[in-house]
N, C-alpha and C. Protein backbone atom coordinates (compact mmCIF):
# COMPACT_ATOMS: atom_id res chain seq x y z
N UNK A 1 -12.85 -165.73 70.12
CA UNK A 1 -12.59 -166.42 68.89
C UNK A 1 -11.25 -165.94 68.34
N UNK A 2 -10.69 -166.68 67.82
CA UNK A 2 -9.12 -166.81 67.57
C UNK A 2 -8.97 -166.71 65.79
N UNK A 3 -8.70 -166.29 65.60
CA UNK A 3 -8.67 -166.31 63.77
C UNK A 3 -7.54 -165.41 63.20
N UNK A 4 -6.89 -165.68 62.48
CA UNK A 4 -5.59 -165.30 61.22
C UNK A 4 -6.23 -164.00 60.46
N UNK A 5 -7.42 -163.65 60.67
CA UNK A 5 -8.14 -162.93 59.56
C UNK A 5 -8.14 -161.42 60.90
N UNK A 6 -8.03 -160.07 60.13
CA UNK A 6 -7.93 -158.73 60.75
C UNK A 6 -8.91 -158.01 59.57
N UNK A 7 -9.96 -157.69 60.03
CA UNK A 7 -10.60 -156.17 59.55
C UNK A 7 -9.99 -155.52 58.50
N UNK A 8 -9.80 -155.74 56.93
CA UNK A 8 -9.77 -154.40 56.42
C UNK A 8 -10.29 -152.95 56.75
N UNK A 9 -9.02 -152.02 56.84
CA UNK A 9 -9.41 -150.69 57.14
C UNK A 9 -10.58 -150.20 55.90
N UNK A 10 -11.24 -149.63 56.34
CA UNK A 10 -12.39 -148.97 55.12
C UNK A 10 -11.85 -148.19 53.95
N UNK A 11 -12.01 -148.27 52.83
CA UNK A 11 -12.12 -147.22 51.77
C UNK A 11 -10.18 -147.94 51.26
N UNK A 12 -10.12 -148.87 51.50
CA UNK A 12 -8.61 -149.13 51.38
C UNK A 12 -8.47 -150.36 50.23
N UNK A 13 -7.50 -150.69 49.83
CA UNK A 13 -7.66 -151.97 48.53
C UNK A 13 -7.27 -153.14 49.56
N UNK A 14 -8.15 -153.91 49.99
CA UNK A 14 -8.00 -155.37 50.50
C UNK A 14 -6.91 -156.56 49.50
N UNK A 15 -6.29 -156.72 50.39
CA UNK A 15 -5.15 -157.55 49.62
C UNK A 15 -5.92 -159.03 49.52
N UNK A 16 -6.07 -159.65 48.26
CA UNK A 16 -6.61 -161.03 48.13
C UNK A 16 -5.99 -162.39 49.07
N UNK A 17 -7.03 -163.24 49.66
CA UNK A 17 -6.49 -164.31 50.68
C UNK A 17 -6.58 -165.04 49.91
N UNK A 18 -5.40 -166.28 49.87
CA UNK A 18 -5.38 -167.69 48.99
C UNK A 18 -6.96 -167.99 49.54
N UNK A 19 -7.40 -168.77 48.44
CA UNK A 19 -8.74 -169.50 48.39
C UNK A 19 -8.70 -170.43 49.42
N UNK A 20 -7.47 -171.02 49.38
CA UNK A 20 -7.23 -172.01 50.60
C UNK A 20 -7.18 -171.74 52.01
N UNK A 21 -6.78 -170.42 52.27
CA UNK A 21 -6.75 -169.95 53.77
C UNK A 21 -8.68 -169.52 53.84
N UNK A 22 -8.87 -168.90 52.64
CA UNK A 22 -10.64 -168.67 53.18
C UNK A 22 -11.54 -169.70 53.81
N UNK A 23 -11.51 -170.65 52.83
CA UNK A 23 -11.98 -172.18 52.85
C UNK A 23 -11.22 -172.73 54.39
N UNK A 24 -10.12 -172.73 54.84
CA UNK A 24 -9.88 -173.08 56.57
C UNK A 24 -10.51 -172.27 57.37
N UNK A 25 -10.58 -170.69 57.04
CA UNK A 25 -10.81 -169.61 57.84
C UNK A 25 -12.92 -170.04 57.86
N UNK A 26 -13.23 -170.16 56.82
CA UNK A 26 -14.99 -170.69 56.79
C UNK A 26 -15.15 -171.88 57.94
N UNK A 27 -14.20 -172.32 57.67
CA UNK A 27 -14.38 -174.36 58.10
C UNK A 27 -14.10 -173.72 59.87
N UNK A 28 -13.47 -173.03 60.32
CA UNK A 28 -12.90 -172.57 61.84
C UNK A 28 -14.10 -171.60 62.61
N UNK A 29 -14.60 -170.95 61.72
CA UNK A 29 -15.84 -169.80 62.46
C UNK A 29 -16.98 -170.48 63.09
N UNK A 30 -17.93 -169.96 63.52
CA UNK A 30 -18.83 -170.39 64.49
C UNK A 30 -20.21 -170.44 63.46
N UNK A 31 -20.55 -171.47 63.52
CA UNK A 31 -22.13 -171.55 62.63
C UNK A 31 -23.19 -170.34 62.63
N UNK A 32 -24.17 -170.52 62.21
CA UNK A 32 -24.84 -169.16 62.86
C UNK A 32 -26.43 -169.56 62.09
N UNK A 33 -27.60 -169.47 62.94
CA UNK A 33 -28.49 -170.03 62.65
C UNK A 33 -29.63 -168.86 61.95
N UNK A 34 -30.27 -169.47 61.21
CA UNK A 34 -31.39 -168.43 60.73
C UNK A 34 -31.48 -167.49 61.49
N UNK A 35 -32.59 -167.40 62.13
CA UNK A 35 -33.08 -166.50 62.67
C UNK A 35 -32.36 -165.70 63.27
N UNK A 36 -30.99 -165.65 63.44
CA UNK A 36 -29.79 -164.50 63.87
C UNK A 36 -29.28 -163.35 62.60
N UNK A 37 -29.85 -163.91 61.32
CA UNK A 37 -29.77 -162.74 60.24
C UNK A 37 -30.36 -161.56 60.15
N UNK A 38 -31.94 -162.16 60.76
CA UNK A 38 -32.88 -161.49 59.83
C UNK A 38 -32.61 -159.70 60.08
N UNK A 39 -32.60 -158.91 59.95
CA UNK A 39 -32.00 -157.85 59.43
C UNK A 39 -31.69 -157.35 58.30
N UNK A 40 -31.01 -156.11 58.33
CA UNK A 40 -30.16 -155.68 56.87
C UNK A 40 -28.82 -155.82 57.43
N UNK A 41 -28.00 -155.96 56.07
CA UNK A 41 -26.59 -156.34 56.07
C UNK A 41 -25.60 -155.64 55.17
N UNK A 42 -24.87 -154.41 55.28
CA UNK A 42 -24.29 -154.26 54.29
C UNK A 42 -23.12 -154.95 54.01
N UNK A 43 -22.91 -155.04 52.56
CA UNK A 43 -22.24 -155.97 51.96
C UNK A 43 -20.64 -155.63 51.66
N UNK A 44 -19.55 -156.28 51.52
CA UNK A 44 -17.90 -155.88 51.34
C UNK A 44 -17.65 -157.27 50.76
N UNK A 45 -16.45 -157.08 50.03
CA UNK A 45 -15.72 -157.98 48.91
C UNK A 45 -14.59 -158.78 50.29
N UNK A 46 -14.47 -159.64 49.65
CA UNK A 46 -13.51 -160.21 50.85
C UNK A 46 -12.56 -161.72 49.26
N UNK A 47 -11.98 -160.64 49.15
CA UNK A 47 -11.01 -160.86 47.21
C UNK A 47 -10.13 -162.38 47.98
N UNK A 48 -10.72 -163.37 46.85
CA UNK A 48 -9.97 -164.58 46.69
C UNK A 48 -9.13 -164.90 45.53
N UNK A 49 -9.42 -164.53 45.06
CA UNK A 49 -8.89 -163.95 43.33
C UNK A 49 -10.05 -164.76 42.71
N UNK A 50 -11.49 -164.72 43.01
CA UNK A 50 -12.36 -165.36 42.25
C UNK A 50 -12.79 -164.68 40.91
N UNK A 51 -13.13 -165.64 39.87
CA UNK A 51 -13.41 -164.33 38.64
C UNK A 51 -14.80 -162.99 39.34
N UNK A 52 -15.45 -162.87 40.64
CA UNK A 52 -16.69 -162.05 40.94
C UNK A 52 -15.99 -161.33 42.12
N UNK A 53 -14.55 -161.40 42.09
CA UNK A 53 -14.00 -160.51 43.27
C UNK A 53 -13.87 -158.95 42.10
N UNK A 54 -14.44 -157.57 42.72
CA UNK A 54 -14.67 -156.69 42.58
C UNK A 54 -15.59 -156.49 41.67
N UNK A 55 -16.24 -156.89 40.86
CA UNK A 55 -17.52 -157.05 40.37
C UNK A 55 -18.78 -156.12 41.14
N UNK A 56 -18.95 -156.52 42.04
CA UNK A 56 -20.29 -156.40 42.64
C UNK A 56 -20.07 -154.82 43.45
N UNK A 57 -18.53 -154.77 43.89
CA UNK A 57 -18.49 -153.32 43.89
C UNK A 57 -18.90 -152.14 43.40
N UNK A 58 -18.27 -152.68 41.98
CA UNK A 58 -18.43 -151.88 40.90
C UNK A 58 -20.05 -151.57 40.62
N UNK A 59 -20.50 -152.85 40.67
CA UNK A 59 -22.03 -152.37 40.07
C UNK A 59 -22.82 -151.83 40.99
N UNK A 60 -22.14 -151.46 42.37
CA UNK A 60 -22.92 -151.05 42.94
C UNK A 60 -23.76 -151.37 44.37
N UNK A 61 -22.92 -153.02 44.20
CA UNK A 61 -23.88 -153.59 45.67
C UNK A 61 -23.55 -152.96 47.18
N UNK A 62 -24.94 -153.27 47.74
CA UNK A 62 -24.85 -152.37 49.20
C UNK A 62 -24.85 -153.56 50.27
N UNK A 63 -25.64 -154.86 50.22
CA UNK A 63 -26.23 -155.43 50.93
C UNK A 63 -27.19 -156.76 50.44
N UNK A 64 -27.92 -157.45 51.57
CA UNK A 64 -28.81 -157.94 51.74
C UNK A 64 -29.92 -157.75 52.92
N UNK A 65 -31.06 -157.94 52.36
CA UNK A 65 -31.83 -157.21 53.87
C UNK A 65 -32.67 -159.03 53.78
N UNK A 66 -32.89 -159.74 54.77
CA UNK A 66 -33.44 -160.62 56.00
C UNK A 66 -34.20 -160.18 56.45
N UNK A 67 -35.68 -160.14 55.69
CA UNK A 67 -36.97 -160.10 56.71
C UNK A 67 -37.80 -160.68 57.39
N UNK A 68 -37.62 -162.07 56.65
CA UNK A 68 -37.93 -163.50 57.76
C UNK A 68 -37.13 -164.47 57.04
N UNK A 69 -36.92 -165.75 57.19
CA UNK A 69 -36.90 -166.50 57.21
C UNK A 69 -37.29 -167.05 55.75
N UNK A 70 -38.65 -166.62 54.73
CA UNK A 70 -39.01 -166.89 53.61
C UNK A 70 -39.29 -165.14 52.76
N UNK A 71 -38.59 -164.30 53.45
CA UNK A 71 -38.62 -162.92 52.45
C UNK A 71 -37.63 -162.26 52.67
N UNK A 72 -36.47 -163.04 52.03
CA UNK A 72 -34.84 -162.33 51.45
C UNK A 72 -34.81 -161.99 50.26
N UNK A 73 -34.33 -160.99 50.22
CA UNK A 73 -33.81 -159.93 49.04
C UNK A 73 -32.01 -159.99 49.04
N UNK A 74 -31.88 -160.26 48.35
CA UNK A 74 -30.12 -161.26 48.07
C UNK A 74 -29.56 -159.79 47.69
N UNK A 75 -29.81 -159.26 47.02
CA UNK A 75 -29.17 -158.40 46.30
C UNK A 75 -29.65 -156.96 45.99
N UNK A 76 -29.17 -156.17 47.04
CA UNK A 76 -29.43 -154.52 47.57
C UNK A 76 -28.29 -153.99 46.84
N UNK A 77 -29.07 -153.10 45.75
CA UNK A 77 -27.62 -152.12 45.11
C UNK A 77 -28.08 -150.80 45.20
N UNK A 78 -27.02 -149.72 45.01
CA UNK A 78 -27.07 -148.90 44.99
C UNK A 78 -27.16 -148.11 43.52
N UNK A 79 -28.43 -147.27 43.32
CA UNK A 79 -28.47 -147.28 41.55
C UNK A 79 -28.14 -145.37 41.66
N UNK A 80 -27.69 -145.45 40.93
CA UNK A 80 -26.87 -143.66 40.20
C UNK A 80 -28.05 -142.61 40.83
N UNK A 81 -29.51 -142.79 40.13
CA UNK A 81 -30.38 -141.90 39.89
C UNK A 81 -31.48 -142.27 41.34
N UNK A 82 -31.29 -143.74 41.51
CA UNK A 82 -32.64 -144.30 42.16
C UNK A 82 -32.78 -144.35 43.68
N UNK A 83 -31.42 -143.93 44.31
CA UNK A 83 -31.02 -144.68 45.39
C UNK A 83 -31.22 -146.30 45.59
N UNK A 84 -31.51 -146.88 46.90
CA UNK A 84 -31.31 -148.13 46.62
C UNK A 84 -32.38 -148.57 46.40
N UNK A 85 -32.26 -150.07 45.48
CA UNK A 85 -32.87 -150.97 44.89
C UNK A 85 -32.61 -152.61 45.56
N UNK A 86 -34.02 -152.95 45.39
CA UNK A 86 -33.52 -154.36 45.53
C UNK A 86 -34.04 -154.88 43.97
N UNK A 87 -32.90 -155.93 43.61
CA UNK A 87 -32.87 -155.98 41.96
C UNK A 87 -32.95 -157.84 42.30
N UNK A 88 -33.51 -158.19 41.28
CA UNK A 88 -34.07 -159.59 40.80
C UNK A 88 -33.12 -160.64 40.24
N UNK A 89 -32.52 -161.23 40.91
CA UNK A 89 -31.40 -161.97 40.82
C UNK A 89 -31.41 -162.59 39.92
N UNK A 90 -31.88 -163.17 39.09
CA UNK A 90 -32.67 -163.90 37.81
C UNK A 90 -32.48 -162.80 36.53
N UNK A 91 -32.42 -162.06 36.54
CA UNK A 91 -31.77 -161.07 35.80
C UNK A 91 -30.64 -160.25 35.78
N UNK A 92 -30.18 -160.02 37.09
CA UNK A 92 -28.71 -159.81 37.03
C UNK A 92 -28.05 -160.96 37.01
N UNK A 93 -28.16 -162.18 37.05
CA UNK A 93 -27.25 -163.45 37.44
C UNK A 93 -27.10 -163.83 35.68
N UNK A 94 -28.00 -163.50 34.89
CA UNK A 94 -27.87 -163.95 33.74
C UNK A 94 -26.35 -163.67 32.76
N UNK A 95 -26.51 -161.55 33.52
CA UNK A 95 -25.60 -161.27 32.57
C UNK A 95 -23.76 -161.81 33.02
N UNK A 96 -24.00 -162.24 34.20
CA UNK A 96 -22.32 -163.06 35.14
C UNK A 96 -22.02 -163.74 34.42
N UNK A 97 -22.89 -164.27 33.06
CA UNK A 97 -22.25 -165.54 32.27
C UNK A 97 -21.21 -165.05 31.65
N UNK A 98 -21.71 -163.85 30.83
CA UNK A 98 -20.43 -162.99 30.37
C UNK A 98 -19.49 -163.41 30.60
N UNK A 99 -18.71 -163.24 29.79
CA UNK A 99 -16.88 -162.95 29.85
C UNK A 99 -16.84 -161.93 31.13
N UNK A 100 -15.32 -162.35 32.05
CA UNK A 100 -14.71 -161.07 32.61
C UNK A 100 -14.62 -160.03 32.46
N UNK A 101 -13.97 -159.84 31.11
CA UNK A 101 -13.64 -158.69 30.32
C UNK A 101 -15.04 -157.79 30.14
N UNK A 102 -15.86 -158.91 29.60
CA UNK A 102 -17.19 -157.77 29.51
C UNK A 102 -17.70 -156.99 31.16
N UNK A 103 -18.19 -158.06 32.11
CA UNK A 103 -18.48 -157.71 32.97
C UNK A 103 -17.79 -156.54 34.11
N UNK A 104 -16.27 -156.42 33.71
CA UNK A 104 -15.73 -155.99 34.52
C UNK A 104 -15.20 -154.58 33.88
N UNK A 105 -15.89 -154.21 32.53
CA UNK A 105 -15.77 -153.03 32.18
C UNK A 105 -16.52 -151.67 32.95
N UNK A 106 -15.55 -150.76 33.34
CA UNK A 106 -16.55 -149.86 33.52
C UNK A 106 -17.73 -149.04 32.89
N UNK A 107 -17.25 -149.65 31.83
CA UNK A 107 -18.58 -149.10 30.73
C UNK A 107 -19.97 -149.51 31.09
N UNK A 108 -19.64 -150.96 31.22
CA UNK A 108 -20.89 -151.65 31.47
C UNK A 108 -21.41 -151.73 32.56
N UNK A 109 -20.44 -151.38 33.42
CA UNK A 109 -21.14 -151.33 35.14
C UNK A 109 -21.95 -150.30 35.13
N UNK A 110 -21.21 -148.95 34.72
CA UNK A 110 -22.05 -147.39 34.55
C UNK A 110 -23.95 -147.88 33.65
N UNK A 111 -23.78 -148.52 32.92
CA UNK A 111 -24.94 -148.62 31.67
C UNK A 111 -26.03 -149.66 32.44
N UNK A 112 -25.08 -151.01 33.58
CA UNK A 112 -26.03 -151.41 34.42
C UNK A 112 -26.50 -150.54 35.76
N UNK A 113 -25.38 -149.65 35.90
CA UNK A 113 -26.11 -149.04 37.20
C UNK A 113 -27.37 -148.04 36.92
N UNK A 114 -27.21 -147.49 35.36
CA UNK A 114 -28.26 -146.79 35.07
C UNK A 114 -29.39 -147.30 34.74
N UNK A 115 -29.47 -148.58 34.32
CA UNK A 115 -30.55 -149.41 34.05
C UNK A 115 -31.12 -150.41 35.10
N UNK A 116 -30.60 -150.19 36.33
CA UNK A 116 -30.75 -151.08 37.33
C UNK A 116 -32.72 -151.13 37.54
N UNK A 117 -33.08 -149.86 37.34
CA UNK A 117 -34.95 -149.82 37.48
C UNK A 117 -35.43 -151.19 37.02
N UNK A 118 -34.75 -151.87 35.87
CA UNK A 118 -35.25 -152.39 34.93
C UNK A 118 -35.80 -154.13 35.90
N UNK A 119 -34.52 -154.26 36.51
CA UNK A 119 -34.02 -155.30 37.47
C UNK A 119 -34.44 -155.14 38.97
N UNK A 120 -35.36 -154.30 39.12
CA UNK A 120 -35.96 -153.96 40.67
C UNK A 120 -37.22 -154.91 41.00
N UNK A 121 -37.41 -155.37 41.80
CA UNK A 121 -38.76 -156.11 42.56
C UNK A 121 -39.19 -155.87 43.44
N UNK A 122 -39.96 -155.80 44.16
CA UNK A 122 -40.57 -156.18 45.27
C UNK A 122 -40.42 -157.12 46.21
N UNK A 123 -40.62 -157.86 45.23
CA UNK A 123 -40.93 -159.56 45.81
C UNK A 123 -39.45 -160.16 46.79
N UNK A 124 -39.50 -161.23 47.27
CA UNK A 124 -39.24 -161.42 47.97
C UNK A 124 -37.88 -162.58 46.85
N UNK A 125 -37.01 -163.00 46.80
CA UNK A 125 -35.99 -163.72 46.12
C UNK A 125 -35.64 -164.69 46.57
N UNK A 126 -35.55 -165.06 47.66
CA UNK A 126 -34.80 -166.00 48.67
C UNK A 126 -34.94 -166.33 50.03
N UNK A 127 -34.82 -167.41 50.34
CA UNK A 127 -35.38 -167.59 51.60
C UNK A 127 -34.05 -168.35 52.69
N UNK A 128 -34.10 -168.30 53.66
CA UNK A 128 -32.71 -169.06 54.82
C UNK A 128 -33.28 -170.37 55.07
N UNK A 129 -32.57 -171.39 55.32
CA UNK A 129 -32.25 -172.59 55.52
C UNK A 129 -31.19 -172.78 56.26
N UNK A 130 -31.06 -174.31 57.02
CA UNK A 130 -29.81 -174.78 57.03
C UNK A 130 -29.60 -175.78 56.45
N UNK A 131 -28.25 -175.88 56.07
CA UNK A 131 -27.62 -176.73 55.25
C UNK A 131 -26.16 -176.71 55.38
N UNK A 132 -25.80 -177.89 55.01
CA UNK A 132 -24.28 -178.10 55.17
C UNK A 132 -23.51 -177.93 53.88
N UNK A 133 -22.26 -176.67 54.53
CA UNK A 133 -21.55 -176.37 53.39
C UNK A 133 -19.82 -176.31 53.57
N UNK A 134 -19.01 -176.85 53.06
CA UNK A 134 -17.75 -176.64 53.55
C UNK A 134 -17.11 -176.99 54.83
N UNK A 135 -17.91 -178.19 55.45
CA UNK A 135 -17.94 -179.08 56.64
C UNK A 135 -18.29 -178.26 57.95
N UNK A 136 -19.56 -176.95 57.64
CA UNK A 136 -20.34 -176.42 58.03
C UNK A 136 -21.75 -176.84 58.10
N UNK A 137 -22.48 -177.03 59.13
CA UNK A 137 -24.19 -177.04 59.19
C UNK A 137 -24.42 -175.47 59.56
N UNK A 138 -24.98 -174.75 58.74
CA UNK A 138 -25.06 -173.08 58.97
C UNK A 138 -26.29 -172.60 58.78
N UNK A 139 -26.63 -171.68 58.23
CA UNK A 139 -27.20 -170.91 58.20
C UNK A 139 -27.27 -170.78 56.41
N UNK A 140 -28.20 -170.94 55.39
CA UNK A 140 -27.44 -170.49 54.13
C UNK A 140 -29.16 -169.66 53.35
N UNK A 141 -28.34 -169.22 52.66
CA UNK A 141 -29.46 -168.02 51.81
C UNK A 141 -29.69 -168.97 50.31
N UNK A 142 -30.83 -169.56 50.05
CA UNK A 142 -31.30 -170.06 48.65
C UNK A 142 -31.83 -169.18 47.78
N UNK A 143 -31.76 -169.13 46.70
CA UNK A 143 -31.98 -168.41 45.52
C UNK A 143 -33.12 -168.98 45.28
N UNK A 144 -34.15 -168.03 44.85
CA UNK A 144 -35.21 -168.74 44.52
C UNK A 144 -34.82 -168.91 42.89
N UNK A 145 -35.38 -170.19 42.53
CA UNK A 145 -34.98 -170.33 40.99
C UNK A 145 -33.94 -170.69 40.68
N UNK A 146 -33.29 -170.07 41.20
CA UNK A 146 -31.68 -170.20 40.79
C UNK A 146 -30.28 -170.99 41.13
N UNK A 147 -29.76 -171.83 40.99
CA UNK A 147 -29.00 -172.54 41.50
C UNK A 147 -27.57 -172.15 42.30
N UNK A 148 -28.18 -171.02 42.96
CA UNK A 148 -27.19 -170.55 44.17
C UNK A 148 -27.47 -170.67 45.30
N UNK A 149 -26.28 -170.73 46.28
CA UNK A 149 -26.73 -170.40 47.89
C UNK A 149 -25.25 -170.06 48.24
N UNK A 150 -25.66 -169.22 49.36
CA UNK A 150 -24.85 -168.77 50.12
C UNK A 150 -24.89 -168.79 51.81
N UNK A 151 -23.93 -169.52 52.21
CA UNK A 151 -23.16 -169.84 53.48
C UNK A 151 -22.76 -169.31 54.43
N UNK A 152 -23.17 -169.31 55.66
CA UNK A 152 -22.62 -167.60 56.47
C UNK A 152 -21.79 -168.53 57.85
N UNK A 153 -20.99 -168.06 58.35
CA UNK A 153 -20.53 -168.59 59.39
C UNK A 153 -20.21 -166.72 60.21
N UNK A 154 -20.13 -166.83 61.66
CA UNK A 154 -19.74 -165.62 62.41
C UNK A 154 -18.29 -165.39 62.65
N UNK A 155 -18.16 -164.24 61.71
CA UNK A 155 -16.68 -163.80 61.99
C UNK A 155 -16.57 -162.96 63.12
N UNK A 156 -17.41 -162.11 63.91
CA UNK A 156 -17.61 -161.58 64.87
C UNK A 156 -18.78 -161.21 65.25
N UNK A 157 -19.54 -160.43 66.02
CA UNK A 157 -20.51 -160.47 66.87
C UNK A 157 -21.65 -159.59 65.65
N UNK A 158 -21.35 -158.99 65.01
CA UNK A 158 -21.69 -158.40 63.74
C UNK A 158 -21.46 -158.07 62.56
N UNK A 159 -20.53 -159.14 62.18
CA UNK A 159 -19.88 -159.45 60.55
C UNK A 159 -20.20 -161.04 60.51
N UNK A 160 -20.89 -161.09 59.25
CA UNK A 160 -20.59 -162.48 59.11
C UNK A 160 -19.59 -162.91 57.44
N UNK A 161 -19.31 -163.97 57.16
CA UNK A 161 -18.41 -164.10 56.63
C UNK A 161 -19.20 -165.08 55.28
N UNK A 162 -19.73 -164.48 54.18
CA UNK A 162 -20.37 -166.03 53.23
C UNK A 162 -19.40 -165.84 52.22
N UNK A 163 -20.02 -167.69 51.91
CA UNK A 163 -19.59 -168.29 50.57
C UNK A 163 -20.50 -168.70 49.54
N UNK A 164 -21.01 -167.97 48.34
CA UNK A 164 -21.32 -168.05 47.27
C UNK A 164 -20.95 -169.14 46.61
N UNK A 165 -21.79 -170.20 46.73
CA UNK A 165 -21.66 -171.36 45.59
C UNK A 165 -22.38 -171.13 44.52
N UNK A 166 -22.24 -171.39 43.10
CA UNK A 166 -23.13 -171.05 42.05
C UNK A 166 -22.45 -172.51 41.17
N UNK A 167 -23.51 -173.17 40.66
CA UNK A 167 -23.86 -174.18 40.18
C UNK A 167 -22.76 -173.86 39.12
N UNK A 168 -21.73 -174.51 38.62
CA UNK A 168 -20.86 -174.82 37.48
C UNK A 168 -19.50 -173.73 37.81
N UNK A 169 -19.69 -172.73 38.92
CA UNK A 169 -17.96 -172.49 39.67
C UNK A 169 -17.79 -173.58 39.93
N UNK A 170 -16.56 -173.30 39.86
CA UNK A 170 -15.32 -174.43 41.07
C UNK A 170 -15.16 -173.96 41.58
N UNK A 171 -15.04 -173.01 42.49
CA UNK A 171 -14.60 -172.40 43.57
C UNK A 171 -16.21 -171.34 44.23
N UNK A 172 -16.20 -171.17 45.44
CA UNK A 172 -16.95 -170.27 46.39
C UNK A 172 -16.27 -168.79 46.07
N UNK A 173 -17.04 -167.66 45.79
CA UNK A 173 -17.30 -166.38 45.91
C UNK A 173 -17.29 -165.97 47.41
N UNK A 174 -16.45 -165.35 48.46
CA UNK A 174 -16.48 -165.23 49.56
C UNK A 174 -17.05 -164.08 49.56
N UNK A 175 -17.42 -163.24 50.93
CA UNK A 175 -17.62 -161.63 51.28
C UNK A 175 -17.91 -161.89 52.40
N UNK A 176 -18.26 -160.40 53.01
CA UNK A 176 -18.66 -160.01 54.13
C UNK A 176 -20.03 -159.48 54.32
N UNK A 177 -20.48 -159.82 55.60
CA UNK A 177 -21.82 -159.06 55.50
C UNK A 177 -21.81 -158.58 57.35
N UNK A 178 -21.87 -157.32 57.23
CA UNK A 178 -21.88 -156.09 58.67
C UNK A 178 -23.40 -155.95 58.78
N UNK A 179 -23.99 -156.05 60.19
CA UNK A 179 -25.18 -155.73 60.43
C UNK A 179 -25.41 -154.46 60.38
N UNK A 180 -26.32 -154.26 59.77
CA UNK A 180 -26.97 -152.36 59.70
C UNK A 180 -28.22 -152.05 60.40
N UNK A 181 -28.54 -151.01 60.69
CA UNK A 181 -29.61 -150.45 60.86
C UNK A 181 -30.46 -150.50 59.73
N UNK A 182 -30.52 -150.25 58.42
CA UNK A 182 -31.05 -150.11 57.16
C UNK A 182 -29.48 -149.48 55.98
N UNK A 183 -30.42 -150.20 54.74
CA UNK A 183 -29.14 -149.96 53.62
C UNK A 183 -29.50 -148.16 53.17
């Protein structure tokens, strides 16, 4: 596979890709069907200059873990006191309405990472489908409840590459997701 896109080195500041090269770079990758997720995945920012590029850093996210097909957990963070959590998307998605400014304070990331218990489940959040996204038939992660999904195409043999649609963006939330052993 042939692609414009190179590996950020780890622990390094990823330089943001025009929205427009992501969106060709999505539309060029190789589909990738359910049942090739199911796993854990840790999670990396892949900066479009979307208002949720470094966000999710900050607060902490690790991942998504894929246990079948109808028991996804979207959102694996890492909490201060708790180690990891899987937290209830329906309650963290609320507070994204926020302003930038609010969300992207470190004040408030520290006060959500300490309160993350609050936002923990069990249960299961989301389930895989396919569906067509970005002149992709893929693989995509539904929100239960919630009017998101996210889009995966194969950037290599164990990274995949999604796009975060959320009902009233204009634009897709990109990232990365690396296969793990466990988060």
């Amino acid at each position: 596979m042939t692609t414009s896109y190179s590996k950020p080195a780890r622990k390094t500041q990823q330089k943001a890709m025009p929205l427009s090269e992501a969106i060709a770079l999505f539309e060029s990758l190789p589909e990738v069907e359910p049942e090739e997720m199911i796993g854990c995945w840790v999670g990396e920012e892949f900066p479009t200059g979307h208002k949720m590029d470094g966000i999710l850093k900050r607060y902490g996210w690790r991942g998504k873990h894929f246990y079948s097909l109808d028991d996804v957990h979207p959102l694996v963070f890492e909490a201060t006191l708790f180690g990891t959590l899987r937290l209830a998307p329906r309650r963290v998605f609320f507070g994204l309405s926020l302003p930038r400014a609010i969300i992207a304070s470190p004040l408030v990331a520290n006060l959500f990472r300490l309160l993350m218990p609050v936002f923990m489940t069990t249960r299961a959040q989301a389930r895989l489908r396919v569906t067509r996204y970005l002149n992709r038939t893929t693989a995509t992660m539904i929100y239960d409840g919630l009017p998101i999904r996210d889009a995966f195409v194969w950037l290599d043999s164990d990274t995949l590459l999604g796009a975060m649609e959320r009902k009233g963006d204009s634009t897709p939330c990109f990232f990365l997701l690396r296969r793990a052993k466990e988060l």
